[in-house]
N, C-alpha and C. Protein backbone atom coordinates (compact mmCIF):
# COMPACT_ATOMS: atom_id res chain seq x y z
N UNK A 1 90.07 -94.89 46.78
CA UNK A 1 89.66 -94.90 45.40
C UNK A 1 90.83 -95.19 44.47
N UNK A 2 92.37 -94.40 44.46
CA UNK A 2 93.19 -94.91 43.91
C UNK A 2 93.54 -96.41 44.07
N UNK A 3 93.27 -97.29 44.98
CA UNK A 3 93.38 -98.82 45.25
C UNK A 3 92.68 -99.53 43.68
N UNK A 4 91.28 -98.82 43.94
CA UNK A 4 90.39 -99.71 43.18
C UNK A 4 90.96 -99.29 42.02
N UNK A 5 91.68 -98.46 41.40
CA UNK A 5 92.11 -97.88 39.88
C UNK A 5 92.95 -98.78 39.55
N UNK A 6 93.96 -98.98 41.05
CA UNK A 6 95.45 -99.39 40.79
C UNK A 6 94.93 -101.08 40.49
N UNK A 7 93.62 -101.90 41.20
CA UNK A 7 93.46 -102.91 40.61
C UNK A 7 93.20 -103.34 39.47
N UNK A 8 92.35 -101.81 38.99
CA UNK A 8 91.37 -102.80 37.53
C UNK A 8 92.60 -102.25 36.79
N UNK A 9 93.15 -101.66 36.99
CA UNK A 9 95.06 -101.75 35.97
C UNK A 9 95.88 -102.96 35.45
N UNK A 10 95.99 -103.43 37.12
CA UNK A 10 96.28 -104.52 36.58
C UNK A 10 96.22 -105.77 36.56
N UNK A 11 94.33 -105.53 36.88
CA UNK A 11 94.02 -106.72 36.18
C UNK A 11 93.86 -106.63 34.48
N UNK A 12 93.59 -105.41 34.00
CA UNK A 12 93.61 -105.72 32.74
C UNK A 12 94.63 -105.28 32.08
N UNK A 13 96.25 -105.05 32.53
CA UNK A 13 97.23 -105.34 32.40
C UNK A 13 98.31 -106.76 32.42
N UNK A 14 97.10 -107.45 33.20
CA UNK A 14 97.23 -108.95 33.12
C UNK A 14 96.61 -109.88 32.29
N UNK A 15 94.94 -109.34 31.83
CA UNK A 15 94.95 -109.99 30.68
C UNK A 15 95.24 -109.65 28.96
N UNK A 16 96.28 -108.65 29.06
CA UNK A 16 96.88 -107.97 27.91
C UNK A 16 98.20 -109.24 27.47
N UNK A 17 98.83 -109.54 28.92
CA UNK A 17 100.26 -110.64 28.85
C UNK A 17 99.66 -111.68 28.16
N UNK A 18 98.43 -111.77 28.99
CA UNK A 18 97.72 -113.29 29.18
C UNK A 18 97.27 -113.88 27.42
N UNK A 19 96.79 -112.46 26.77
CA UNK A 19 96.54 -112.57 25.58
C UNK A 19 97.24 -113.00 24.79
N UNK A 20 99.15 -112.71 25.06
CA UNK A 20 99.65 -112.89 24.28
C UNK A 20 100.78 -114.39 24.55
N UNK A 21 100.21 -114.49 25.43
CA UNK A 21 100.88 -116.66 25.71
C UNK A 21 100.23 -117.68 24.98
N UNK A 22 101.02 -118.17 24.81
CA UNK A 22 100.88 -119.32 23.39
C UNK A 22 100.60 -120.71 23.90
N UNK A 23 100.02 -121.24 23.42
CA UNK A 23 98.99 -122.89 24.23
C UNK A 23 100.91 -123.89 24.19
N UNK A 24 100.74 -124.43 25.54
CA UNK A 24 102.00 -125.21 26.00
C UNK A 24 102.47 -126.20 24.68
N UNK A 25 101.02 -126.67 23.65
CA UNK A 25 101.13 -127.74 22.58
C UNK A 25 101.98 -126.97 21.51
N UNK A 26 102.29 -125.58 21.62
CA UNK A 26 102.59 -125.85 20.28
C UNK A 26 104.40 -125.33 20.60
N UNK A 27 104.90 -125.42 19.19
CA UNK A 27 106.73 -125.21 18.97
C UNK A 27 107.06 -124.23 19.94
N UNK A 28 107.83 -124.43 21.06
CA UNK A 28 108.72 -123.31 21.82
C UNK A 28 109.63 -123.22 20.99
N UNK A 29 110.14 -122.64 20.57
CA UNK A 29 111.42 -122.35 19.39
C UNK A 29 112.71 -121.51 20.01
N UNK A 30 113.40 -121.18 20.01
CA UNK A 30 114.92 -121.42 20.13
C UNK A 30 115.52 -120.57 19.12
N UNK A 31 114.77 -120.27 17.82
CA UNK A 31 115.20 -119.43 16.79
C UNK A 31 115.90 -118.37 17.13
N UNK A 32 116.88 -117.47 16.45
CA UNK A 32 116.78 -116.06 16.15
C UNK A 32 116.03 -115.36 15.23
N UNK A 33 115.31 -114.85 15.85
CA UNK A 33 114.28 -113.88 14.98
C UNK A 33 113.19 -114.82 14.08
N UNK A 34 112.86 -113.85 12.91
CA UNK A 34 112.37 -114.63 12.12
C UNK A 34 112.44 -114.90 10.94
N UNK A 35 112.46 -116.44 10.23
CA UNK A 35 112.99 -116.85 8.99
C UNK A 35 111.98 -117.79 8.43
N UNK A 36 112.08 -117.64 6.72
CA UNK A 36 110.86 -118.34 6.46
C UNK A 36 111.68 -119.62 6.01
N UNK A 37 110.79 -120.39 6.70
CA UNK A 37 111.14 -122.20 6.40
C UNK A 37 110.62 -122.94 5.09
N UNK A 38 111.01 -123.17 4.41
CA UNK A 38 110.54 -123.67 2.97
C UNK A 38 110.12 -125.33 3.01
N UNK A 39 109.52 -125.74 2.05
CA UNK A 39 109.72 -126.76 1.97
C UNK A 39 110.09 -127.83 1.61
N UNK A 40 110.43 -128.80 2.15
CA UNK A 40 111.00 -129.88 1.34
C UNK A 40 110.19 -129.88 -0.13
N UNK A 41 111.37 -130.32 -1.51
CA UNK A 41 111.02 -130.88 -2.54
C UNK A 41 111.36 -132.15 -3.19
N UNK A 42 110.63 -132.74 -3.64
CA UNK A 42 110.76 -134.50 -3.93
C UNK A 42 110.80 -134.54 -5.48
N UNK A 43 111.42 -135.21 -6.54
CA UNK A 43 111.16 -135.06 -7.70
C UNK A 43 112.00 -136.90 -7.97
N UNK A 44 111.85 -137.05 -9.25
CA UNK A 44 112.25 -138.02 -9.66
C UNK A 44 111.31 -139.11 -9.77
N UNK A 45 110.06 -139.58 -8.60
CA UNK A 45 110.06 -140.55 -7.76
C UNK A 45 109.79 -141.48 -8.60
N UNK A 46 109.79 -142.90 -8.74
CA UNK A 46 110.27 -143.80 -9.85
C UNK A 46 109.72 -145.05 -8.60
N UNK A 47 108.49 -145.61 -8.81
CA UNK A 47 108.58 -146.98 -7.93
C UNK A 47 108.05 -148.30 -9.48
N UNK A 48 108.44 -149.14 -8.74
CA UNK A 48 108.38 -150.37 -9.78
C UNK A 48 108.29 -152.01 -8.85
N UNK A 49 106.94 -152.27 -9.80
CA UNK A 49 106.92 -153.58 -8.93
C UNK A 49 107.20 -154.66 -10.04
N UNK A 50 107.59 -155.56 -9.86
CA UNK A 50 108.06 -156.82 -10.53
C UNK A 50 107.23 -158.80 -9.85
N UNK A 51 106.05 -158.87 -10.85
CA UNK A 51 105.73 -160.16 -10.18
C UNK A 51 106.37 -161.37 -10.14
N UNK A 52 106.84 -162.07 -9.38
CA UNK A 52 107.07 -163.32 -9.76
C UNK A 52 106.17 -164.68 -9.52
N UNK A 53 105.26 -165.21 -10.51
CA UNK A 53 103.85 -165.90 -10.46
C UNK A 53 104.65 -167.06 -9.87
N UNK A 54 105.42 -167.93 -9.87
CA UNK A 54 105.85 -169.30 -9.69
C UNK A 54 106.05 -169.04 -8.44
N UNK A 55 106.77 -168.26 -7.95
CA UNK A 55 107.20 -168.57 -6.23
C UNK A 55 106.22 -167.21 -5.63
N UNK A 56 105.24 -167.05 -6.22
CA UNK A 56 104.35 -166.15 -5.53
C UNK A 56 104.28 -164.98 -4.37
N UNK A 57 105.58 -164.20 -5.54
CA UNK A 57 106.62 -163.13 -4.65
C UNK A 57 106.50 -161.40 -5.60
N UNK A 58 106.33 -160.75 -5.08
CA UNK A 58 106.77 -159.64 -6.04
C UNK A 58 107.84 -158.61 -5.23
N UNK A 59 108.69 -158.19 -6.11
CA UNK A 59 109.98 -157.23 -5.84
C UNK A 59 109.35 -155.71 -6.15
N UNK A 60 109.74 -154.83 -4.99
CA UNK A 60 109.24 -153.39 -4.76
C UNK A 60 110.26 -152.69 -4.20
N UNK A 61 110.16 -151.61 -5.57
CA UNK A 61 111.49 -150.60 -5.12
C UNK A 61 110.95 -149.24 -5.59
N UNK A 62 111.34 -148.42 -4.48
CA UNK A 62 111.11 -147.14 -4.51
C UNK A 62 112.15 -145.96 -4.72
N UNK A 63 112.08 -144.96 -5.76
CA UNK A 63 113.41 -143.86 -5.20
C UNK A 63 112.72 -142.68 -5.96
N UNK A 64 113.68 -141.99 -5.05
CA UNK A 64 113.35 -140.30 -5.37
C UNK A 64 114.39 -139.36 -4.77
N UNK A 65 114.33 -138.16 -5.47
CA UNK A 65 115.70 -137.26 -5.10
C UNK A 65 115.04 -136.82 -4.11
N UNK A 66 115.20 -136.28 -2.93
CA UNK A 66 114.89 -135.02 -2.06
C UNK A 66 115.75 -134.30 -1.88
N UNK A 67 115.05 -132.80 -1.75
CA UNK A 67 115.80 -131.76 -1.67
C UNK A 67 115.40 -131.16 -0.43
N UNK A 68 116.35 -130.06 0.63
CA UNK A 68 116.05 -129.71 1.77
C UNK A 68 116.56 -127.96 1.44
N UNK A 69 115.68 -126.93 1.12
CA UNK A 69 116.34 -125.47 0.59
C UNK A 69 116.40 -124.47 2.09
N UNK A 70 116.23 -125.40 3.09
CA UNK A 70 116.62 -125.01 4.65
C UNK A 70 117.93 -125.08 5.00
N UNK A 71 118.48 -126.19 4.44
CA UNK A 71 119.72 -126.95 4.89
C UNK A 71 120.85 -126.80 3.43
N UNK A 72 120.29 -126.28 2.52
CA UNK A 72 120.61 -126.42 0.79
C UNK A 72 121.74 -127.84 0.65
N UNK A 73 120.63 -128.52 1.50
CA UNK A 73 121.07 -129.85 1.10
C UNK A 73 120.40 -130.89 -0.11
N UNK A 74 120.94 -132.02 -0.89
CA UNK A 74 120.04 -132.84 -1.40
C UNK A 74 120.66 -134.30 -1.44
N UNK A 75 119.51 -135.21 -1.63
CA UNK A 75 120.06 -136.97 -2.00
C UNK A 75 119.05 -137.33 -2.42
N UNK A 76 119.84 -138.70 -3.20
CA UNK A 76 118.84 -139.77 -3.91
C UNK A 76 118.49 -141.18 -2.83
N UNK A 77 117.40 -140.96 -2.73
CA UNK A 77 117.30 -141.96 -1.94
C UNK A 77 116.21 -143.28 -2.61
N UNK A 78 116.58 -144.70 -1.78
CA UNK A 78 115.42 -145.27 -2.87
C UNK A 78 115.78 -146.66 -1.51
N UNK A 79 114.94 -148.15 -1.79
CA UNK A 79 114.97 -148.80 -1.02
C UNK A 79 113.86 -150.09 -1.45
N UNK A 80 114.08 -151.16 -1.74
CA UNK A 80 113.01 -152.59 -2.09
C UNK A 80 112.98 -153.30 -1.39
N UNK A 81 112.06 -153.89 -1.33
CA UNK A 81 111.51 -154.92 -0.57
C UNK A 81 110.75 -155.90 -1.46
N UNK A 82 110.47 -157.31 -0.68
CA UNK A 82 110.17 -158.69 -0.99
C UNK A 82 108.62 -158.68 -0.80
N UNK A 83 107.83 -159.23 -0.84
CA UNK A 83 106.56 -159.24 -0.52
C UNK A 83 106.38 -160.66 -1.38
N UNK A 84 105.79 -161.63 0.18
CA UNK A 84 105.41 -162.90 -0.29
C UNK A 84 103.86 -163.03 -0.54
N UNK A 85 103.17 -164.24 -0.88
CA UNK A 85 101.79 -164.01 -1.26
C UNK A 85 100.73 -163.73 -0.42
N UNK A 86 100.99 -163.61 1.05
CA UNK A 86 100.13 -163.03 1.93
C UNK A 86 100.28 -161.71 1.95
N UNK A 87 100.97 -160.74 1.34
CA UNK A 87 101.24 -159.87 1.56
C UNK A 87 101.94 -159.02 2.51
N UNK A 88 102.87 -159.94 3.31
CA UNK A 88 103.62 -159.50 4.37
C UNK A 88 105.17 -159.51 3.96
N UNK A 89 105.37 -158.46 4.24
CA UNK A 89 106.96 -158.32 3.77
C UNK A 89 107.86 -158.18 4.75
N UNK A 90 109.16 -158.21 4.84
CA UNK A 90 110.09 -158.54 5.60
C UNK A 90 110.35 -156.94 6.74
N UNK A 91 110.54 -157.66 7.76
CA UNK A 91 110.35 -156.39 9.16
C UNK A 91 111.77 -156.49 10.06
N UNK A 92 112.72 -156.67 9.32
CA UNK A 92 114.18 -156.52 9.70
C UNK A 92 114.82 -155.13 8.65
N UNK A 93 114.22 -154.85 7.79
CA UNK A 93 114.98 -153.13 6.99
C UNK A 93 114.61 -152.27 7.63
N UNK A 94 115.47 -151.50 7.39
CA UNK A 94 114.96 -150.25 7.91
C UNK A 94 115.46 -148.86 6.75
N UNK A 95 114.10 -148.14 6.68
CA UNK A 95 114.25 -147.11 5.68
C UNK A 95 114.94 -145.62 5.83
N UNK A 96 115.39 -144.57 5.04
CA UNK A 96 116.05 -143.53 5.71
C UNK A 96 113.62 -142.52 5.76
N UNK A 97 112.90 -142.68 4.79
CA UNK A 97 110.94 -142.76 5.12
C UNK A 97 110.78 -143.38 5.39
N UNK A 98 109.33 -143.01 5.80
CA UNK A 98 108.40 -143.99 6.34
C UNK A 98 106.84 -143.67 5.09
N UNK A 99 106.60 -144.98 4.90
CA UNK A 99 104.98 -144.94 4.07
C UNK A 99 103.92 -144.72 5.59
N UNK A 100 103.35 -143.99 5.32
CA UNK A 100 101.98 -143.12 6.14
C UNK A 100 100.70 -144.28 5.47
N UNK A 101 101.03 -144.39 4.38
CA UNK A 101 100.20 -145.29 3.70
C UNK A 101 100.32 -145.63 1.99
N UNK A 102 99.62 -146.63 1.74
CA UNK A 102 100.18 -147.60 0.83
C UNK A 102 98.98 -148.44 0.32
N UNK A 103 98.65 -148.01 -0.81
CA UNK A 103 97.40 -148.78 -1.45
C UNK A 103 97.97 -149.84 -2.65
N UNK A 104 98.43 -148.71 -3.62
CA UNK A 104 99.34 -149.20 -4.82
C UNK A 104 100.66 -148.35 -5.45
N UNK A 105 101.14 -148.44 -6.24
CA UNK A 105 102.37 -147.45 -6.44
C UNK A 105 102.06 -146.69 -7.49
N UNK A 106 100.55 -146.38 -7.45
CA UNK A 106 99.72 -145.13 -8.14
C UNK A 106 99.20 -144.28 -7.15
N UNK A 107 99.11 -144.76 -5.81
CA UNK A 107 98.26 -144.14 -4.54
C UNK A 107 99.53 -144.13 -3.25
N UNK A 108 100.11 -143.61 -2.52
CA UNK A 108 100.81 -143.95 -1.29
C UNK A 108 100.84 -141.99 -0.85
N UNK A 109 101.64 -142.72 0.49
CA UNK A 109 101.92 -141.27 1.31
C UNK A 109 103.43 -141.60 2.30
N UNK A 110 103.94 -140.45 2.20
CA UNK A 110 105.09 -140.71 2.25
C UNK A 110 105.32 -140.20 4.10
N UNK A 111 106.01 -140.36 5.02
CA UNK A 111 106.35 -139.30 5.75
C UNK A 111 107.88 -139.05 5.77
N UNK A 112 108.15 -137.72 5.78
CA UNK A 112 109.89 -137.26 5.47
C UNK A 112 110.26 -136.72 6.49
N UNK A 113 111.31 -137.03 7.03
CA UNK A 113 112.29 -136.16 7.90
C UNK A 113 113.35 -135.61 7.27
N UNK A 114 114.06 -134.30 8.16
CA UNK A 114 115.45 -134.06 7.72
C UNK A 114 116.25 -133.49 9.04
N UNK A 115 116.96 -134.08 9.28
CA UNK A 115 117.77 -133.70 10.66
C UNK A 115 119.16 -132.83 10.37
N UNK A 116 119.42 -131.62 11.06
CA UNK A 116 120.57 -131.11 10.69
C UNK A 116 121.11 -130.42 11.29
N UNK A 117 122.09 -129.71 11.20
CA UNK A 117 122.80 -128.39 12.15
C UNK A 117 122.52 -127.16 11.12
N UNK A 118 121.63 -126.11 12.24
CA UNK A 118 121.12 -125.29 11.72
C UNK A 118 121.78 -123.66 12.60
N UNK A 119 122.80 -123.74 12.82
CA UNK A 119 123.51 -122.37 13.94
C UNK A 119 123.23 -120.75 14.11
N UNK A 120 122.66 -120.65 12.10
CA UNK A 120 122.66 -119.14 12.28
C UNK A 120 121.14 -119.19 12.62
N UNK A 121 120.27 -120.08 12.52
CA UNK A 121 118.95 -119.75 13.22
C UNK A 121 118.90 -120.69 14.33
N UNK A 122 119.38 -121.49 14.86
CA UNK A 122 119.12 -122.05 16.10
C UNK A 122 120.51 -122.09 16.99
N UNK A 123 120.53 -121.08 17.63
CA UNK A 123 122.32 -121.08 18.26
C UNK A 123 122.36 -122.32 19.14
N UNK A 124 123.68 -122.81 19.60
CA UNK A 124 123.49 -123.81 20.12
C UNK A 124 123.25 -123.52 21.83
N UNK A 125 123.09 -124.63 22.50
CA UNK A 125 122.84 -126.00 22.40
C UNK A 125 122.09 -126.15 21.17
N UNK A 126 121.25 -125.39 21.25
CA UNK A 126 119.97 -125.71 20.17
C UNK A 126 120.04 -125.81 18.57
N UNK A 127 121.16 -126.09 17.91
CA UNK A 127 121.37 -125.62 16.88
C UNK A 127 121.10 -127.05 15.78
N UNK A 128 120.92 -128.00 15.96
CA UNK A 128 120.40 -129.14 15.63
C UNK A 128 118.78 -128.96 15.79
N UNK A 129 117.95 -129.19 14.04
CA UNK A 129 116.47 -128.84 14.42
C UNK A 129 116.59 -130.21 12.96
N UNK A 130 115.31 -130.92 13.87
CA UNK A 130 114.37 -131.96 12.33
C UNK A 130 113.32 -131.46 12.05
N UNK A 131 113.24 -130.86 10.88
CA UNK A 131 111.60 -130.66 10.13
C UNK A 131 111.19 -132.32 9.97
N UNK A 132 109.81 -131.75 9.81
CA UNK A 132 108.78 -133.20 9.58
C UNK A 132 108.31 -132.59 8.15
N UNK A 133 107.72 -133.23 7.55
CA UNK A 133 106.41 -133.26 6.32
C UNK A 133 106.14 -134.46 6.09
N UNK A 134 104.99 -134.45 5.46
CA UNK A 134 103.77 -135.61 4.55
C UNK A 134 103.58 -135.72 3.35
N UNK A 135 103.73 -136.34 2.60
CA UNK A 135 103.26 -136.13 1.18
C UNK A 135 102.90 -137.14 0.36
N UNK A 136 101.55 -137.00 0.27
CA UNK A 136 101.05 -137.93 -0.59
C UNK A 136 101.31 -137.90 -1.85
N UNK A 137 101.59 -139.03 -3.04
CA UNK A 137 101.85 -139.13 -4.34
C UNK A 137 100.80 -139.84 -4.92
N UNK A 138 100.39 -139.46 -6.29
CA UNK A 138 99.47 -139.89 -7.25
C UNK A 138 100.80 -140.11 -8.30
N UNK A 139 101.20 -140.79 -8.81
CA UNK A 139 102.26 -141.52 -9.79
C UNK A 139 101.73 -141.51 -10.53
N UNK A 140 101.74 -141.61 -12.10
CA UNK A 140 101.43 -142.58 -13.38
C UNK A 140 102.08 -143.42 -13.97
N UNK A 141 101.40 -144.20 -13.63
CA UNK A 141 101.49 -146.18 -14.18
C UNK A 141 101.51 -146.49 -15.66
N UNK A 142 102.33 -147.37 -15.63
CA UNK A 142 102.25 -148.15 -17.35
C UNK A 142 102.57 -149.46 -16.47
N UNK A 143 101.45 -150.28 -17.13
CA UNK A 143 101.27 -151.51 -15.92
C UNK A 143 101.20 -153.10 -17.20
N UNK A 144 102.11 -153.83 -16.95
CA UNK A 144 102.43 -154.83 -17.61
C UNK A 144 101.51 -155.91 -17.21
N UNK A 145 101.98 -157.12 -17.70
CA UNK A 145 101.58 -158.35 -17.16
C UNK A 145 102.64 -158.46 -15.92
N UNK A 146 103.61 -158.66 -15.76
CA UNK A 146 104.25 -158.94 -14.33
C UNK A 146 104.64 -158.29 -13.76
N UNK A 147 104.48 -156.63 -14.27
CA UNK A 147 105.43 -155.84 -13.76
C UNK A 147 104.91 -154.12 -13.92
N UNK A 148 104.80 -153.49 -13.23
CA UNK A 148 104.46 -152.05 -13.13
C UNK A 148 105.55 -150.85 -12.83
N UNK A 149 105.30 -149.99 -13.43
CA UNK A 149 106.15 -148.69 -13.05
C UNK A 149 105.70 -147.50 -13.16
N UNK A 150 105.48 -146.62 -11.87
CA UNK A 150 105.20 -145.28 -11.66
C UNK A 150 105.87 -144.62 -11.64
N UNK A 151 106.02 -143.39 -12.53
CA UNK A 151 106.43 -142.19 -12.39
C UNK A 151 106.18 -140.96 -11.80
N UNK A 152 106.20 -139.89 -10.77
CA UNK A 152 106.20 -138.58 -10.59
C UNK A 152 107.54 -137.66 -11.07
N UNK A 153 107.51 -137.08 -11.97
CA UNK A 153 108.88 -136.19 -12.20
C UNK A 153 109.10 -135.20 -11.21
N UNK A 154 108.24 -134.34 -10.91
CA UNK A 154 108.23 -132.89 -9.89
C UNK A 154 109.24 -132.16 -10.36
N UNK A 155 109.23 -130.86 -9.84
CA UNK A 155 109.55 -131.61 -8.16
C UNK A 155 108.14 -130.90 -7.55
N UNK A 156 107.58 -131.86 -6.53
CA UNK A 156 106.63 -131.62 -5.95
C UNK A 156 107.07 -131.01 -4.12
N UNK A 157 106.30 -130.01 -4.37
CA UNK A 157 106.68 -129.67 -2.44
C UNK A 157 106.13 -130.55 -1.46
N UNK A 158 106.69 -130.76 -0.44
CA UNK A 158 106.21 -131.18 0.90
C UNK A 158 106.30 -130.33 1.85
N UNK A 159 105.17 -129.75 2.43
CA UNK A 159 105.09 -128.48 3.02
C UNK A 159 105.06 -129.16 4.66
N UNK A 160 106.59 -128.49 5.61
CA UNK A 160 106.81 -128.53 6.34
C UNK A 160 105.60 -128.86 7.64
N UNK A 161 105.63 -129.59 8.15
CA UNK A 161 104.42 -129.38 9.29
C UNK A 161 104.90 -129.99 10.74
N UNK A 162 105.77 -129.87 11.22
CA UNK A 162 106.29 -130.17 12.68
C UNK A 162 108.11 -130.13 12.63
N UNK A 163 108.44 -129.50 13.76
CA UNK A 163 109.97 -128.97 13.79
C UNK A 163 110.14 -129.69 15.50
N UNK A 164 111.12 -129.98 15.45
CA UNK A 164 111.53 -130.79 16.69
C UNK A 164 113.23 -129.78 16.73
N UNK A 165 113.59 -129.60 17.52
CA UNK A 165 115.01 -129.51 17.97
C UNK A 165 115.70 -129.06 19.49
């Protein structure tokens, strides 16, 4: 009779562990303890397009400050491009973002990284971690005959959503 006690023990001493294991998909982390991760903030953002009707080209430039209050780091970052009249633009730049998507420079989505050395929460090896975020922008336009410019002042958050390190 003690057998059968000593089993249903631990079997349901096994699904007590079992309860508390975490699905293989998500962050194994490396941290010490626990710290709250903030999120990126974007402010400034300033895009401007410029037509040119004769050679059937328009000039597109984007910038914005980001801030990282993980890393209490910040920069201005910004970057243009050519766009001929098919709408295909040149695929030799390369950006420090990436556009997620891109309607007009009243509508887009941004995706942000920030890569860094992070020691007092990730000791090493592990001490290098990249946050991810997304962030879509709604700008306001004052839109010319050849030429447009959106503003967002912010600073608007981009709330962290994937950690790699």
């Amino acid at each position: 009779m003690h057998v059968l006690q000593l089993l249903q023990l631990l079997l349901v001493l096994g699904f007590a562990l079992l309860s508390q294991a975490r699905v293989s998909t998500e962050f194994a982390s490396h941290a010490v303890g626990f710290f709250e991760i903030k999120d990126f903030l974007v402010s400034d953002v300033v895009y401007t397009e410029v037509s040119n009707r004769r050679r059937q080209t328009s000039n597109h430039t984007l910038s914005f400050h980001f801030a990282d209050p993980n890393a209490n780091s910040s920069i201005s970052c910004g970057d243009s491009w050519l766009q001929d009249a098919q709408g295909a633009a040149p695929t030799t730049s390369f950006s420090i973002w990436k556009f997620t998507q891109f309607t007009t420079g009243a509508n887009f989505s941004l995706a942000l990284a920030h890569y860094f050395s992070d020691p007092s929460h990730y000791p090493p090896p592990y001490d290098y971690v990249e946050y991810f975020a997304d962030l879509a922008l709604t700008p306001a336009c004052s839109i010319a005959r050849t030429s447009s410019r959106c503003i967002a002042r912010g600073p608007i958050a981009a709330t962290i959503n994937r950690i790699s390190n």
